[in-house]
N, C-alpha and C. Protein backbone atom coordinates (compact mmCIF):
# COMPACT_ATOMS: atom_id res chain seq x y z
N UNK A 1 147.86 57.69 -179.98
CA UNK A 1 146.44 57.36 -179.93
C UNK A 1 145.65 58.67 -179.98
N UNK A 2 144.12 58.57 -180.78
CA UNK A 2 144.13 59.79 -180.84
C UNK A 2 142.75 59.85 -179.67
N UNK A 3 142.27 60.89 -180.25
CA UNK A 3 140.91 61.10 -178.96
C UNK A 3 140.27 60.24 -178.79
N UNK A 4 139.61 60.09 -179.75
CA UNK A 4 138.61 59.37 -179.79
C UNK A 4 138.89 57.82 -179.07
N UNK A 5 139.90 57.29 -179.84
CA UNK A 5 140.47 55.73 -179.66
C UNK A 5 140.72 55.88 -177.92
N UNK A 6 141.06 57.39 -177.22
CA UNK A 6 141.54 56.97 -175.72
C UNK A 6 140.47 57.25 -174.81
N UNK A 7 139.29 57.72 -175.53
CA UNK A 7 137.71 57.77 -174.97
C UNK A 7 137.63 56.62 -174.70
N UNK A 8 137.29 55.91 -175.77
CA UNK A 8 136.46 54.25 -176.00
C UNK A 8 137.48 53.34 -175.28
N UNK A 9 139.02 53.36 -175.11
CA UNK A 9 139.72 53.04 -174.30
C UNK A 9 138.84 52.74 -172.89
N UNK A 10 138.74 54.23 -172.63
CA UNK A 10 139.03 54.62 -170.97
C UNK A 10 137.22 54.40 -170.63
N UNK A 11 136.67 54.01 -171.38
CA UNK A 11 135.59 53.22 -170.92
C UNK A 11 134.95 51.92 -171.51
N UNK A 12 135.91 51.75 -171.63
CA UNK A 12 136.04 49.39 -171.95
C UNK A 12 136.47 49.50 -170.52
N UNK A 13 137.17 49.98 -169.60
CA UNK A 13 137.97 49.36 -168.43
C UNK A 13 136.47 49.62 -167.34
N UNK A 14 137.12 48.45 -166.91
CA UNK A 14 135.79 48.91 -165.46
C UNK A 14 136.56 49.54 -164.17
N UNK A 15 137.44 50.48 -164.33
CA UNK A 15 137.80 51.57 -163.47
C UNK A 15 136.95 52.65 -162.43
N UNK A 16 137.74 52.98 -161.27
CA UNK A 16 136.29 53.88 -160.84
C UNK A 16 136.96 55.29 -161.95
N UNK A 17 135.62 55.88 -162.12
CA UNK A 17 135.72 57.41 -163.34
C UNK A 17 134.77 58.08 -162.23
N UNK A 18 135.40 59.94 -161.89
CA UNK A 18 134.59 60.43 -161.56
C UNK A 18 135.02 61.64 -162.49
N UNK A 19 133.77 62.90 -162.34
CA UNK A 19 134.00 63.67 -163.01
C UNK A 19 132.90 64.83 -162.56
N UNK A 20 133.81 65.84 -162.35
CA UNK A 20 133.54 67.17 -160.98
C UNK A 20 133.14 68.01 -161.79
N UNK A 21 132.20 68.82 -161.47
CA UNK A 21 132.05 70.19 -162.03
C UNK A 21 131.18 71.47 -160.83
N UNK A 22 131.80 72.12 -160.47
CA UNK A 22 131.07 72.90 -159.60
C UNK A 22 130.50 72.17 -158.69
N UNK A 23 129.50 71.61 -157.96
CA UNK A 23 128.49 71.00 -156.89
C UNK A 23 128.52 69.78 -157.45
N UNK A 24 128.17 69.16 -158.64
CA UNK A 24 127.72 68.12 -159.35
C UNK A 24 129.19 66.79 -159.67
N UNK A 25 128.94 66.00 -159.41
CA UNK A 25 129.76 64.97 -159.05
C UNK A 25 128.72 63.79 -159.85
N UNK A 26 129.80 62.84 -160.95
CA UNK A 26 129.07 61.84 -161.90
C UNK A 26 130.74 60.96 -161.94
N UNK A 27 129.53 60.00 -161.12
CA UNK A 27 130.25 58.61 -160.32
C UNK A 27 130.18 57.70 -161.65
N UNK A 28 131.26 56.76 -162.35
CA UNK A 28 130.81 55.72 -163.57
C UNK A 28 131.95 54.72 -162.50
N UNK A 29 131.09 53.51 -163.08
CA UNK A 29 131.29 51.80 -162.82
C UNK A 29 131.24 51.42 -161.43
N UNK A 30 129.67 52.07 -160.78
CA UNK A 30 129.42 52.14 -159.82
C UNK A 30 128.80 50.50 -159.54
N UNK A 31 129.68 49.82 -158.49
CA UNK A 31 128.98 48.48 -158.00
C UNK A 31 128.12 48.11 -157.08
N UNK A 32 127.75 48.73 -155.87
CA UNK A 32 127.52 48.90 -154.98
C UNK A 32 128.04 50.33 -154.48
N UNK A 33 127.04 50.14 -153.38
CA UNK A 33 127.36 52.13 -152.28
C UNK A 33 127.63 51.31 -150.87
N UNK A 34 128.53 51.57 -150.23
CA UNK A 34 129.20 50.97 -149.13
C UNK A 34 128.79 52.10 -148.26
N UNK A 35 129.40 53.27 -148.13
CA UNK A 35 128.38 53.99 -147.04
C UNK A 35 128.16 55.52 -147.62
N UNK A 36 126.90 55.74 -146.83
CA UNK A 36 126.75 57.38 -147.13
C UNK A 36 126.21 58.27 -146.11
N UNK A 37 126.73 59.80 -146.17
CA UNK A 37 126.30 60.42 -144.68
C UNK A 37 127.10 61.68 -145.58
N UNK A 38 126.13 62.55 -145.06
CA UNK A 38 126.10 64.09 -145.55
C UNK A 38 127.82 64.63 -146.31
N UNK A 39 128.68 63.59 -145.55
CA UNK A 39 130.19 64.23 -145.50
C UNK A 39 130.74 63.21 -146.23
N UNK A 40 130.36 62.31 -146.18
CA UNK A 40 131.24 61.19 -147.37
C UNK A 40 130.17 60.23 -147.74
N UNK A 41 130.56 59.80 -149.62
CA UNK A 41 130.11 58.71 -150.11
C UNK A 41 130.88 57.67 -150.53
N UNK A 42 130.86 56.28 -149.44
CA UNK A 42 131.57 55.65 -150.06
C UNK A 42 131.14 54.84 -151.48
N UNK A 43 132.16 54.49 -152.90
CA UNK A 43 131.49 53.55 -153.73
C UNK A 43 131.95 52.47 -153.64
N UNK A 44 131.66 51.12 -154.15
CA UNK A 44 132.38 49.79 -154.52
C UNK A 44 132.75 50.37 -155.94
N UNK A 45 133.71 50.11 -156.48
CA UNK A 45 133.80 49.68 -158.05
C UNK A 45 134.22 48.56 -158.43
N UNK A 46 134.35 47.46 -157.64
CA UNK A 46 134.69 46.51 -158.50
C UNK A 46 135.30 45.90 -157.77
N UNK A 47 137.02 46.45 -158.40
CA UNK A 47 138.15 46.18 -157.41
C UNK A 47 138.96 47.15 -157.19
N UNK A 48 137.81 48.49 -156.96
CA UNK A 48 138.58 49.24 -156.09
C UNK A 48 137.36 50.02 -155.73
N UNK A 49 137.82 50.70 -154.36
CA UNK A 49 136.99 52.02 -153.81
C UNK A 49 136.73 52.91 -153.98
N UNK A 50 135.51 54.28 -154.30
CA UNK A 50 136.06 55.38 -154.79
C UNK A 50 135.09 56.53 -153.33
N UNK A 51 135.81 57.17 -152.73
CA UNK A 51 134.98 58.42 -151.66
C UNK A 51 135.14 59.12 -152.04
N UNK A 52 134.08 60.01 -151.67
CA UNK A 52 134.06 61.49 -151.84
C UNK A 52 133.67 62.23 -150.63
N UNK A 53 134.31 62.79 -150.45
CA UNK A 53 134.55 63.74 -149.21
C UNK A 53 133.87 65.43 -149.56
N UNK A 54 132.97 65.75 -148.42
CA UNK A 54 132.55 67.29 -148.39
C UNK A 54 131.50 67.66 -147.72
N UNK A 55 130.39 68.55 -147.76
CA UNK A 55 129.46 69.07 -147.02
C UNK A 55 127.88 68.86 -147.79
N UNK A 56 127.45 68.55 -147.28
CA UNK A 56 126.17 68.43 -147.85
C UNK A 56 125.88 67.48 -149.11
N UNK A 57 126.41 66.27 -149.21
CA UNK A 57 126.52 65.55 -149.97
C UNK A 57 124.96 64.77 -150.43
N UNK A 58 124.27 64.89 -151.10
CA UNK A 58 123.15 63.40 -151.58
C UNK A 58 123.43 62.90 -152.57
N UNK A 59 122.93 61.87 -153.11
CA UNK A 59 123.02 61.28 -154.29
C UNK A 59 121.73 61.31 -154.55
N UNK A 60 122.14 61.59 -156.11
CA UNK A 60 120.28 62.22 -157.03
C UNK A 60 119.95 61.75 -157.63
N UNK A 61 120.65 60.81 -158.27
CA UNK A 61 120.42 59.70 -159.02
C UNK A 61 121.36 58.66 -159.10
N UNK A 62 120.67 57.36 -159.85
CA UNK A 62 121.46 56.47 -159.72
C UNK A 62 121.01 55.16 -160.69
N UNK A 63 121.73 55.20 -162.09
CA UNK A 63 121.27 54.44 -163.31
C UNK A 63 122.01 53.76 -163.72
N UNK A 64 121.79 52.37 -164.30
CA UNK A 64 123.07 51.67 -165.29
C UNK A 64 124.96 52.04 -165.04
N UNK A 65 124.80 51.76 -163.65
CA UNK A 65 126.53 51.74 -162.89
C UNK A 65 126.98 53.20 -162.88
N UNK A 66 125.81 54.28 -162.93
CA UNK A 66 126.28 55.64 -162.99
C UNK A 66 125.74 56.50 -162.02
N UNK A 67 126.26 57.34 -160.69
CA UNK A 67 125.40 57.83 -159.65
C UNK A 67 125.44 60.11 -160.15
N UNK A 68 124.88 60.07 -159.85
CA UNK A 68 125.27 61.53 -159.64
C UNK A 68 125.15 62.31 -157.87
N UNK A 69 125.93 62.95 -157.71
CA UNK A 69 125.85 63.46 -156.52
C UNK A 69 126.24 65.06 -156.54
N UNK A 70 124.85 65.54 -155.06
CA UNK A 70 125.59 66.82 -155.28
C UNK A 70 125.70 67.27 -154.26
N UNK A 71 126.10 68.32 -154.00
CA UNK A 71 126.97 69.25 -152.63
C UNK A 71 128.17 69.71 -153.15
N UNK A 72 129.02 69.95 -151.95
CA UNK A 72 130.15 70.68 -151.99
C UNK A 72 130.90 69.91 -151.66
N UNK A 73 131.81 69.15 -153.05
CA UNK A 73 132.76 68.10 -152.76
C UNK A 73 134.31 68.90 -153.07
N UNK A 74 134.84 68.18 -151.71
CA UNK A 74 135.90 68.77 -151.06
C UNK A 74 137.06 68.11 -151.89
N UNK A 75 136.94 66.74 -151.43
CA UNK A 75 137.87 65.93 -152.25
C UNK A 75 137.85 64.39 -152.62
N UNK A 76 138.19 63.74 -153.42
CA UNK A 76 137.92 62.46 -154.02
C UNK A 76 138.93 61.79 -153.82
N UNK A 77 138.61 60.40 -152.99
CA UNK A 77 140.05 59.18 -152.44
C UNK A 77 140.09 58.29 -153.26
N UNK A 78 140.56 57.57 -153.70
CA UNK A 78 140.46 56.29 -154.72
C UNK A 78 141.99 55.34 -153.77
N UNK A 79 140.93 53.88 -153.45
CA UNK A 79 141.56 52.59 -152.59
C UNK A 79 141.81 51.31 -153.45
N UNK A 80 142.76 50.78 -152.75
CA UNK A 80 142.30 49.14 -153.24
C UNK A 80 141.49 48.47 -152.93
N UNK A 81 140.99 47.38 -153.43
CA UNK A 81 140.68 46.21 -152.24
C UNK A 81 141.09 45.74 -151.49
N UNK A 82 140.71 44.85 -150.24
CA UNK A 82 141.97 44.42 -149.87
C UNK A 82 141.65 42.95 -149.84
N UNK A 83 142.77 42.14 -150.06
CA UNK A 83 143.12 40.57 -150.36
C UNK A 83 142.10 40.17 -149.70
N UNK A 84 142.11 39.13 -150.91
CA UNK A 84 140.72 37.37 -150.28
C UNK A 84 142.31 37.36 -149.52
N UNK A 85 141.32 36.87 -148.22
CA UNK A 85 141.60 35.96 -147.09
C UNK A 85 142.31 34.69 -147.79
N UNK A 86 143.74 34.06 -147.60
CA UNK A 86 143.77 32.74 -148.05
C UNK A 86 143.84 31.81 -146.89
N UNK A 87 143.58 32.16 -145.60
CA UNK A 87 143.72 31.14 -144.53
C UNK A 87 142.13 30.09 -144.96
């Protein structure tokens, strides 16, 4: 597969995508924001979680399922969901 085809791939999926550069942090297939506080942001994506862990964290924007955040991000967790209840 070549570039291009694993671009357009890797955004048909509704996956969490983040993508770091120095301070600047750009959150894609953002569903909801579950929590936020200077040191972590949690996201929804869907059907899965995505945090970001560090110091001085805000979010600066936030458009069409895409957030940007900035500070000094330490490190990025990616979760499951966890199971519907079947009782």
């Amino acid at each position: 597969m070549d570039i291009k085809n694993e671009l357009i791939y890797d955004f048909s999926l509704n996956l969490p995508r983040v993508l770091v550069s120095g301070k600047t942090g750009i959150l894609d297939n953002v569903k909801r924001i579950v929590m936020v506080s200077e040191k972590t942001i949690i996201i929804d994506n869907g059907q899965r979680f995505t945090a970001l862990n560090g110091e001085g964290l805000t979010i600066n924007r936030i458009e069409d399922e895409r957030m940007l955040i900035v500070g000094e991000i330490k490190s990025i967790e990616f979760f499951g969901a966890l199971p519907a209840d079947k009782g």
